[in-house]
PDB file of N, CA and C in Angstrom:
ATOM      1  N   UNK A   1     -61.415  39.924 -24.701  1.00  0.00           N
ATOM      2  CA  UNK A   1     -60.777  38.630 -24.757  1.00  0.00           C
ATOM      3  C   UNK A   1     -61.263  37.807 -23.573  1.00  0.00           C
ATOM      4  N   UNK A   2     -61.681  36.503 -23.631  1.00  0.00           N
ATOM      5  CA  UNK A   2     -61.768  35.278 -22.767  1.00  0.00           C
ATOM      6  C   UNK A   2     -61.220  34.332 -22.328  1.00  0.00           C
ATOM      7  N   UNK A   3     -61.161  33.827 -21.877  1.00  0.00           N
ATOM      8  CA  UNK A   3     -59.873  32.476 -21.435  1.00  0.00           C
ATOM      9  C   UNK A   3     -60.691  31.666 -20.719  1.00  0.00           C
ATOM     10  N   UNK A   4     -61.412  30.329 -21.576  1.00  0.00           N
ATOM     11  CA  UNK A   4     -62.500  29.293 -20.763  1.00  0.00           C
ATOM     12  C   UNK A   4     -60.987  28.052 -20.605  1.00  0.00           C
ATOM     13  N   UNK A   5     -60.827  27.429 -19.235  1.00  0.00           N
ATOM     14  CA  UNK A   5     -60.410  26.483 -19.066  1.00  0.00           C
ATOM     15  C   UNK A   5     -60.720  25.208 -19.567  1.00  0.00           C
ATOM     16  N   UNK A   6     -60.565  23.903 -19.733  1.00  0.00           N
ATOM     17  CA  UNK A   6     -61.757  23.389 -20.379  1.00  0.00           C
ATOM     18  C   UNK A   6     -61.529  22.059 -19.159  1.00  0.00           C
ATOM     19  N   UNK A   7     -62.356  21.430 -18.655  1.00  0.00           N
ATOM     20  CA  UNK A   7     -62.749  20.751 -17.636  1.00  0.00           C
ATOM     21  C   UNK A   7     -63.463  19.707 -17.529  1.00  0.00           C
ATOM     22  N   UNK A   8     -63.282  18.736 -17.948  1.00  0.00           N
ATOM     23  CA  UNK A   8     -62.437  18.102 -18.397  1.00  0.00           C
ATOM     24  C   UNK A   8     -61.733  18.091 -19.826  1.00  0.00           C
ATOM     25  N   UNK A   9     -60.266  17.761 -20.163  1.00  0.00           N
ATOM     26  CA  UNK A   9     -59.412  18.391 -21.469  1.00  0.00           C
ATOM     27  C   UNK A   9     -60.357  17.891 -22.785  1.00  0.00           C
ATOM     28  N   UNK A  10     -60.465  18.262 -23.581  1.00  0.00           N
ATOM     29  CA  UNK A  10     -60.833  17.574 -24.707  1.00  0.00           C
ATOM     30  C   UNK A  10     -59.915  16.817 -25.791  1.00  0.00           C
ATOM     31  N   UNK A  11     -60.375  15.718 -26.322  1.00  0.00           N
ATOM     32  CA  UNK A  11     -59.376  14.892 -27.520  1.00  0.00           C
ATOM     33  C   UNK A  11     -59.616  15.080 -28.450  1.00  0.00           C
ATOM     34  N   UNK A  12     -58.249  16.024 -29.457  1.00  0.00           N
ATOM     35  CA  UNK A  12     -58.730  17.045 -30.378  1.00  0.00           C
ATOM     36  C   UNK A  12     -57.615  16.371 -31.293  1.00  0.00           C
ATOM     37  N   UNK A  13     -57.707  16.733 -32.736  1.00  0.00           N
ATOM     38  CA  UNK A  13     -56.571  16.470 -33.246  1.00  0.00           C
ATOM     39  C   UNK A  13     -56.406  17.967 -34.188  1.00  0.00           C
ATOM     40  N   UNK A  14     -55.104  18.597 -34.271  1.00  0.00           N
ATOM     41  CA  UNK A  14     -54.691  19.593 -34.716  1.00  0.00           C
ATOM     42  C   UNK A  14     -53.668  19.046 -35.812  1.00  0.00           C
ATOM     43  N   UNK A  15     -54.484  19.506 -37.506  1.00  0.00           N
ATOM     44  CA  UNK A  15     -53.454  19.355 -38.146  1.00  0.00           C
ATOM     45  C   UNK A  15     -52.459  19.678 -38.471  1.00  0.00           C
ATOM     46  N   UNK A  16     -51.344  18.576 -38.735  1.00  0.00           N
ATOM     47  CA  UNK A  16     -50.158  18.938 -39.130  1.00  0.00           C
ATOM     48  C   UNK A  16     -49.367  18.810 -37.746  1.00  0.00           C
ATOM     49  N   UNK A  17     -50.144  18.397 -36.776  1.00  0.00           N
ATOM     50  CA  UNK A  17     -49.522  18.523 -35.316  1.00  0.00           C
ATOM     51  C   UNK A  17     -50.117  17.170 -35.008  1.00  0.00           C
ATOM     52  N   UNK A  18     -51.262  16.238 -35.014  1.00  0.00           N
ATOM     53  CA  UNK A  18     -51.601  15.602 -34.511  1.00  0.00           C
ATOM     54  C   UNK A  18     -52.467  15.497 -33.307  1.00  0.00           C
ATOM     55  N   UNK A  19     -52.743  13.838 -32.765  1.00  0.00           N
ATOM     56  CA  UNK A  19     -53.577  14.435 -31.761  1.00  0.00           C
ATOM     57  C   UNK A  19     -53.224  14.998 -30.467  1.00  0.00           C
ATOM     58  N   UNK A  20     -54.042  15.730 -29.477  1.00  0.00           N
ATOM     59  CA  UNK A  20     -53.664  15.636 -28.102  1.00  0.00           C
ATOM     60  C   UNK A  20     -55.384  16.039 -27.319  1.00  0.00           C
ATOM     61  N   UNK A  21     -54.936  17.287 -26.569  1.00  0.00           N
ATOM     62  CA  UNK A  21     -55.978  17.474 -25.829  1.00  0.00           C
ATOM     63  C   UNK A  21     -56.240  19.060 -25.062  1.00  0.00           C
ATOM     64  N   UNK A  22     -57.029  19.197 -25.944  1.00  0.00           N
ATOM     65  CA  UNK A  22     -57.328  21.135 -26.159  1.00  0.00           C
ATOM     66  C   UNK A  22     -57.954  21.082 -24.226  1.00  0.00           C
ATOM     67  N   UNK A  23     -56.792  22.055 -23.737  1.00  0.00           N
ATOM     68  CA  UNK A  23     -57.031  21.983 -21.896  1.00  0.00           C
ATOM     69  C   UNK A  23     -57.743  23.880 -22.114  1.00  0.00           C
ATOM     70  N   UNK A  24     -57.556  24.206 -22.689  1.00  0.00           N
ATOM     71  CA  UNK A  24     -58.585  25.867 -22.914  1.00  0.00           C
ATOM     72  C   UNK A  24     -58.271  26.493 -24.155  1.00  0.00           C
ATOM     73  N   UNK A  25     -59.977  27.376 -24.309  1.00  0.00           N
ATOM     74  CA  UNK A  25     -59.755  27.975 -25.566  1.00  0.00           C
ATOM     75  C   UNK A  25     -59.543  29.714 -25.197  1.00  0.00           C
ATOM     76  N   UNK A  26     -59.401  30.219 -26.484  1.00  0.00           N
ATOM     77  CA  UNK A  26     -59.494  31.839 -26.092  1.00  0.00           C
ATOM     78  C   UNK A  26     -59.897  32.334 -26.963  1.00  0.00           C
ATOM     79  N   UNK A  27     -60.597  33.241 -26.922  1.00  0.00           N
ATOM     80  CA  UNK A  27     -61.470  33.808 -27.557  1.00  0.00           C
ATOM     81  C   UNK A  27     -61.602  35.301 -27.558  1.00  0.00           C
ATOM     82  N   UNK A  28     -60.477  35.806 -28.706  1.00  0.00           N
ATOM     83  CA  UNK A  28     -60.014  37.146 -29.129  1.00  0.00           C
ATOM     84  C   UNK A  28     -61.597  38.340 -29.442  1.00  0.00           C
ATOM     85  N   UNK A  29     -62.461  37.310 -30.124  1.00  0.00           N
ATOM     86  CA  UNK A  29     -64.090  38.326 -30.133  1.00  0.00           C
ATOM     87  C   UNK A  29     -64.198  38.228 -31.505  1.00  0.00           C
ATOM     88  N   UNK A  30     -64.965  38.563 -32.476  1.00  0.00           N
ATOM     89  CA  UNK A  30     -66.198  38.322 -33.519  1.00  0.00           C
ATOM     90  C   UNK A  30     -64.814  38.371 -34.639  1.00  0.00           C
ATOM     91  N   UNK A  31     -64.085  38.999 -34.678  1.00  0.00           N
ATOM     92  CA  UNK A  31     -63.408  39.377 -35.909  1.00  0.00           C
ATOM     93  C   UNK A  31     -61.890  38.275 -35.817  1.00  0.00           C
ATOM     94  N   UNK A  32     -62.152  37.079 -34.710  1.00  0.00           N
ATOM     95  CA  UNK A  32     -61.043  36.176 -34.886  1.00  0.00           C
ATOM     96  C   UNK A  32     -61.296  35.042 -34.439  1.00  0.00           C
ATOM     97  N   UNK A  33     -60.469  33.843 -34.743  1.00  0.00           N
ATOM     98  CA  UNK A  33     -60.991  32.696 -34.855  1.00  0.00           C
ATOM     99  C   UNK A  33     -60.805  32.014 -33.405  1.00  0.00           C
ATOM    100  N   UNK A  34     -61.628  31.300 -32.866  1.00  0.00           N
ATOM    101  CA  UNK A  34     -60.965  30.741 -31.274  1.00  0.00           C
ATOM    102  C   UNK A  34     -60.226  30.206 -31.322  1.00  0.00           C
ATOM    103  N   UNK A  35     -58.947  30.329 -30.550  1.00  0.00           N
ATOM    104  CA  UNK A  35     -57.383  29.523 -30.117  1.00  0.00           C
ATOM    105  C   UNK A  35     -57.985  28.544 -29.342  1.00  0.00           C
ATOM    106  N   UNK A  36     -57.460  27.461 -29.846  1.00  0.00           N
ATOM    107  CA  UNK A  36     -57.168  26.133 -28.952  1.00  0.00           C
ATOM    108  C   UNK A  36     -55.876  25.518 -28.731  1.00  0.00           C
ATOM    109  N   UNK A  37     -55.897  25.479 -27.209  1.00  0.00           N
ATOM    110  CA  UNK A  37     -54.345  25.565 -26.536  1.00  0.00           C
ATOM    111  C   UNK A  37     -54.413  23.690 -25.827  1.00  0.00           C
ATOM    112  N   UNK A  38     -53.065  23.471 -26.708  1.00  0.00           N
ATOM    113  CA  UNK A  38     -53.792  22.042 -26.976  1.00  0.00           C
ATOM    114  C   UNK A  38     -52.276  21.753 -26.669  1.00  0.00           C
ATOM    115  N   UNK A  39     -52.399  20.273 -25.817  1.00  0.00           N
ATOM    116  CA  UNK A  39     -50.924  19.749 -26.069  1.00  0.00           C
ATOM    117  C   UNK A  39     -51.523  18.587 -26.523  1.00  0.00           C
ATOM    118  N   UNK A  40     -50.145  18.415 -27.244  1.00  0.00           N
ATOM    119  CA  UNK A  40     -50.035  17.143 -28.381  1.00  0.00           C
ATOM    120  C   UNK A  40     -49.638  16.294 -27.636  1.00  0.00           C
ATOM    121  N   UNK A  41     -49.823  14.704 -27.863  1.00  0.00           N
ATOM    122  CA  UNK A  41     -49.810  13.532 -26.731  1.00  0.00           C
ATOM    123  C   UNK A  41     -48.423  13.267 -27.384  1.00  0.00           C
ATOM    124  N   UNK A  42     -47.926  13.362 -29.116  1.00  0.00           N
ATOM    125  CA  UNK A  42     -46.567  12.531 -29.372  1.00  0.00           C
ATOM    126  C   UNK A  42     -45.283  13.194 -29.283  1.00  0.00           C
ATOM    127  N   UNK A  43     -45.845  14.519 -28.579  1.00  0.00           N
ATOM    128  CA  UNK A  43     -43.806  15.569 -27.805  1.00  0.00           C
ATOM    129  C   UNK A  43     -44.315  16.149 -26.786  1.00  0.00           C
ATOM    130  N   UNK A  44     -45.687  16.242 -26.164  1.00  0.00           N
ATOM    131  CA  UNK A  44     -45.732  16.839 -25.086  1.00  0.00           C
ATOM    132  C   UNK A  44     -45.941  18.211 -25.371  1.00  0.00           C
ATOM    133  N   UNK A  45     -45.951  18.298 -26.308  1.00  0.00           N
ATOM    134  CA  UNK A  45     -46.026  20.292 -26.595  1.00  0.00           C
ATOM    135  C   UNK A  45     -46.955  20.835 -26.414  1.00  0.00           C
ATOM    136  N   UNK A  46     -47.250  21.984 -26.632  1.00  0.00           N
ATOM    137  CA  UNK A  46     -48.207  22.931 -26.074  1.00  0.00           C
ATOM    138  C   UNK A  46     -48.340  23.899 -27.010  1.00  0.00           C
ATOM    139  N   UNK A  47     -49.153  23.622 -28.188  1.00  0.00           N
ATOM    140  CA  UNK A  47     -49.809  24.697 -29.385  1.00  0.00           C
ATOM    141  C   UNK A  47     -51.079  25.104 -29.172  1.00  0.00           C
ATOM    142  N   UNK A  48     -51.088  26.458 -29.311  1.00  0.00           N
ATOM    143  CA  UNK A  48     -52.493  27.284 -29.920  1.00  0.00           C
ATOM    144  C   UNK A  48     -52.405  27.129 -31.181  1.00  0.00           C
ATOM    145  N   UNK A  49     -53.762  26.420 -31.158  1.00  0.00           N
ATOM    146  CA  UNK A  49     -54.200  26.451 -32.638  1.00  0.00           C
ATOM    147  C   UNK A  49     -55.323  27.444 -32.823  1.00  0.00           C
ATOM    148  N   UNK A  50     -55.605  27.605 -33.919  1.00  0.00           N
ATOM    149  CA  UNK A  50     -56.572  28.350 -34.623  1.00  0.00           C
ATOM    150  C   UNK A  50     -57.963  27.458 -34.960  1.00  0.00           C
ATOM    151  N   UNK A  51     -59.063  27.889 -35.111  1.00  0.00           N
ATOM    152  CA  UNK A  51     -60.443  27.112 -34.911  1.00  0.00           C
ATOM    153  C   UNK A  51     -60.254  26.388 -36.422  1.00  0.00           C
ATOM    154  N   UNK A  52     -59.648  27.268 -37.229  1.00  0.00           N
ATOM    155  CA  UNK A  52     -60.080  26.146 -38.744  1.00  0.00           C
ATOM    156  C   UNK A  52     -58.982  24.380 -38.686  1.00  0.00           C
ATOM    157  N   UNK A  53     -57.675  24.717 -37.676  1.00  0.00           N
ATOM    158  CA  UNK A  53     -56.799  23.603 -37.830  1.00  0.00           C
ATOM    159  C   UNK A  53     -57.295  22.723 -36.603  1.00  0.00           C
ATOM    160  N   UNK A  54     -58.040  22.764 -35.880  1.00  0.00           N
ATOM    161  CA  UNK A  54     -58.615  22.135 -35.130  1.00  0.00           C
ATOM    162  C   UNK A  54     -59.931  20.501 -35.425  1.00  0.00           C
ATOM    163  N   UNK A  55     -59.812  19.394 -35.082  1.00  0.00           N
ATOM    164  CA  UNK A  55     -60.516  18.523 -35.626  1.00  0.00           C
ATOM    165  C   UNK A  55     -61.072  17.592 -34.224  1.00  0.00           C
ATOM    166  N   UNK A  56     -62.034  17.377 -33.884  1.00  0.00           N
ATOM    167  CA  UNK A  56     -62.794  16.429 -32.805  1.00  0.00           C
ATOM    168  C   UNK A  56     -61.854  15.288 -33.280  1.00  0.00           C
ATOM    169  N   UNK A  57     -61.844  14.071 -32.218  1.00  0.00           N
ATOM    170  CA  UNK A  57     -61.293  12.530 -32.485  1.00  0.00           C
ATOM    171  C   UNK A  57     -61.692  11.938 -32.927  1.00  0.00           C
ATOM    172  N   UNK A  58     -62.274  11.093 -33.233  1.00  0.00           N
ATOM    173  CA  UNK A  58     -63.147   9.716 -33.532  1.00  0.00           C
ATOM    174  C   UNK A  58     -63.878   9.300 -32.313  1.00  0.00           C
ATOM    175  N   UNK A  59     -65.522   9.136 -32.156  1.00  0.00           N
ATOM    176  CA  UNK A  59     -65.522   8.914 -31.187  1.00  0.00           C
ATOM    177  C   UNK A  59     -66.650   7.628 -31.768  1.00  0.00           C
ATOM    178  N   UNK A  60     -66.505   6.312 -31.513  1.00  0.00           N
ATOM    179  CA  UNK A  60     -67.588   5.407 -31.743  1.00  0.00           C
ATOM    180  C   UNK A  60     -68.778   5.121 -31.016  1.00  0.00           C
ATOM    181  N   UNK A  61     -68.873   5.350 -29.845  1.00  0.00           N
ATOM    182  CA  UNK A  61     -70.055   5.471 -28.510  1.00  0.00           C
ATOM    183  C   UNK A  61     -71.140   6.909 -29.446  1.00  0.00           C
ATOM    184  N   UNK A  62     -70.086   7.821 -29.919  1.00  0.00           N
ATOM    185  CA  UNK A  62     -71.320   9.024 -30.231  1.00  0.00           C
ATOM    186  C   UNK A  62     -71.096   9.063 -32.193  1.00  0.00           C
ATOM    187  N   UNK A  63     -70.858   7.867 -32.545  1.00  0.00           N
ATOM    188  CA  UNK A  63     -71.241   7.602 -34.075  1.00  0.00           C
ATOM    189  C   UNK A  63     -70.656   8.744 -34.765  1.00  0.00           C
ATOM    190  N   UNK A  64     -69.433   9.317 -34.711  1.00  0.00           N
ATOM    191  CA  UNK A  64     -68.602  10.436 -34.866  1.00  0.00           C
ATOM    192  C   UNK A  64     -67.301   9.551 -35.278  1.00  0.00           C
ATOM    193  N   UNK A  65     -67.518   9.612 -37.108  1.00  0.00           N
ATOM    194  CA  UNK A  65     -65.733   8.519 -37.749  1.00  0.00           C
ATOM    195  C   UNK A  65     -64.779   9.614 -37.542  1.00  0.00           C
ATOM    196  N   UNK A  66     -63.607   9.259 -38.031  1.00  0.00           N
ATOM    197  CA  UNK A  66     -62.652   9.939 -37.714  1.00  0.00           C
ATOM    198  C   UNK A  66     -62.539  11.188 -38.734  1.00  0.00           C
ATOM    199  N   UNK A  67     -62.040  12.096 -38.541  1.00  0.00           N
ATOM    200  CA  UNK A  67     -62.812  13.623 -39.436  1.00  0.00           C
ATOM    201  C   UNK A  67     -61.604  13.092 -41.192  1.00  0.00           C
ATOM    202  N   UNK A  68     -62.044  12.724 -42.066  1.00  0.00           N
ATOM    203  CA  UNK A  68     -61.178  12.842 -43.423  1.00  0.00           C
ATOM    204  C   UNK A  68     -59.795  13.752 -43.248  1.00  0.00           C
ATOM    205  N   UNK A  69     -59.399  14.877 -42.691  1.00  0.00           N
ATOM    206  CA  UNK A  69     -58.726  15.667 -43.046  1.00  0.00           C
ATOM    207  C   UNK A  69     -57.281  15.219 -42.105  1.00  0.00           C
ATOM    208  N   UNK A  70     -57.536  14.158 -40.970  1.00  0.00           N
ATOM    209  CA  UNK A  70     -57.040  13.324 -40.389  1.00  0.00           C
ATOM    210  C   UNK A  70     -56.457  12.143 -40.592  1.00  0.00           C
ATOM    211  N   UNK A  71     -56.545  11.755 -41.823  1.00  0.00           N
ATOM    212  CA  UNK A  71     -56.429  10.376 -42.330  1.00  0.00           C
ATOM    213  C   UNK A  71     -55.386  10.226 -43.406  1.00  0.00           C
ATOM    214  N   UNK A  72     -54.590   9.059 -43.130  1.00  0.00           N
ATOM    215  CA  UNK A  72     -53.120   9.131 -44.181  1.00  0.00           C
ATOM    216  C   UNK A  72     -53.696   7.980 -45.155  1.00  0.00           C
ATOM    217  N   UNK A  73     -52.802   7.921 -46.143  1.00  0.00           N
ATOM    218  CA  UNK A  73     -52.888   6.756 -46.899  1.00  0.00           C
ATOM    219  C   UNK A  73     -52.799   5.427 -46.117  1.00  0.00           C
ATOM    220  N   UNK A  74     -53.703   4.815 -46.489  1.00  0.00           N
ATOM    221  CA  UNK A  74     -53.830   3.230 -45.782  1.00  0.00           C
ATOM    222  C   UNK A  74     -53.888   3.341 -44.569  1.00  0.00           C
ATOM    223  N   UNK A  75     -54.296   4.558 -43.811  1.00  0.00           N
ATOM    224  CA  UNK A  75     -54.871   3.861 -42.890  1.00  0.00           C
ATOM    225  C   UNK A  75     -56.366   2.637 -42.557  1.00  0.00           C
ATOM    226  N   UNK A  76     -56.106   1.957 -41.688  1.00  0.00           N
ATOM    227  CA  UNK A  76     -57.386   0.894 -41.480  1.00  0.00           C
ATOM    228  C   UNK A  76     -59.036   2.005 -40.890  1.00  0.00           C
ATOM    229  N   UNK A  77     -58.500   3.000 -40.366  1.00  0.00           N
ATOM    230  CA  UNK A  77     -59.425   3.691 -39.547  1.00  0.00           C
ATOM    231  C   UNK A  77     -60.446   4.528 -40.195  1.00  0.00           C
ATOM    232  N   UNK A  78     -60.265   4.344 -42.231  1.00  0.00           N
ATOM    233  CA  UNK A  78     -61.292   5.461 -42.887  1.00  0.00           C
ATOM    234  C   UNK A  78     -62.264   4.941 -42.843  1.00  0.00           C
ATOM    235  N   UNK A  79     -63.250   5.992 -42.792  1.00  0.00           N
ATOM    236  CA  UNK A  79     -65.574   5.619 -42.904  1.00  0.00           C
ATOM    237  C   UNK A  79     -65.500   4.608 -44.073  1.00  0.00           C
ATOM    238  N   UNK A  80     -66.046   3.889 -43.729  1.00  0.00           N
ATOM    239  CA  UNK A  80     -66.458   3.294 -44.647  1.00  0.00           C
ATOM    240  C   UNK A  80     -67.691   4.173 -45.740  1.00  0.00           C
ATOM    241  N   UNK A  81     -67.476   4.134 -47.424  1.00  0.00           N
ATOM    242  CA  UNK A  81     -68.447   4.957 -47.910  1.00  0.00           C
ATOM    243  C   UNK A  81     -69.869   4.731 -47.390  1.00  0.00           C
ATOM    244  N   UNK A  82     -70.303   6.402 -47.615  1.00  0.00           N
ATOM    245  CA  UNK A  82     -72.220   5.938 -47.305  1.00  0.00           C
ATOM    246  C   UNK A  82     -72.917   5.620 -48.697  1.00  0.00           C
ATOM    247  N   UNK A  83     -74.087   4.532 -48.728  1.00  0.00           N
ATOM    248  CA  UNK A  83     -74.749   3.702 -49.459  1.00  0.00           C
ATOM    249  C   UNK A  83     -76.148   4.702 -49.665  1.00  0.00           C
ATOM    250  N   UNK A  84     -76.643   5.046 -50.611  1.00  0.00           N
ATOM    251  CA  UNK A  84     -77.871   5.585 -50.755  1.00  0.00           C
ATOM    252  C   UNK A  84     -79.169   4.473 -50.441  1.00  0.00           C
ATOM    253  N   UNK A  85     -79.919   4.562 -49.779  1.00  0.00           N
ATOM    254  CA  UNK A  85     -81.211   3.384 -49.540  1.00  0.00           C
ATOM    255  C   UNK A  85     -82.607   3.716 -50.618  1.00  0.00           C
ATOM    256  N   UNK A  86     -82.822   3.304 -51.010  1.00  0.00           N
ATOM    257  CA  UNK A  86     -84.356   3.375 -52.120  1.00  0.00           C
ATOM    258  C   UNK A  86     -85.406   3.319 -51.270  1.00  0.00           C
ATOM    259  N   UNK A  87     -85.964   4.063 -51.213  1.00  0.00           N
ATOM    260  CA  UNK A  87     -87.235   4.926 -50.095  1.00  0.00           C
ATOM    261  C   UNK A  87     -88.693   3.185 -50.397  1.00  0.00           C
TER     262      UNK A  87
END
């Protein structure tokens, strides 16, 4: 087992929990998924999540939309669809 701090926190969003900011992961070894120990920004809490409920933020500087699995009805913030271009 491992325990990386993370330095500076990362802005993660965990579903079903929302966003916050994964401060270290852990890492049980090959046969389990990495915990991300994340507090949520809207109670302050402090969940380990599991690597599959885990989602990056939106980041527009690194052309990264906000991940689909994140997104409610009507929000303003979905990708706009991608357009196929004729070569």
């Amino acid at each position: 087992m491992s325990f990386q701090q993370l330095d500076p926190p990362l802005p993660i969003h965990v579903l079903d929990k929302g966003p916050g900011y994964a401060i270290a992961v852990i890492d049980y070894g090959q046969e389990h998924n990495l915990i991300w120990v994340t507090a949520i920004n809207a109670t302050g809490e402090i969940w380990c999540a599991p690597n599959p409920r885990v989602r990056m933020q939106a980041n527009w500087t690194m052309g990264r939309a906000r991940p689909a699995a994140t997104m409610r009805e009507g929000d303003c913030a979905a990708p706009a669809p991608l357009q196929a271009e004729p070569l």
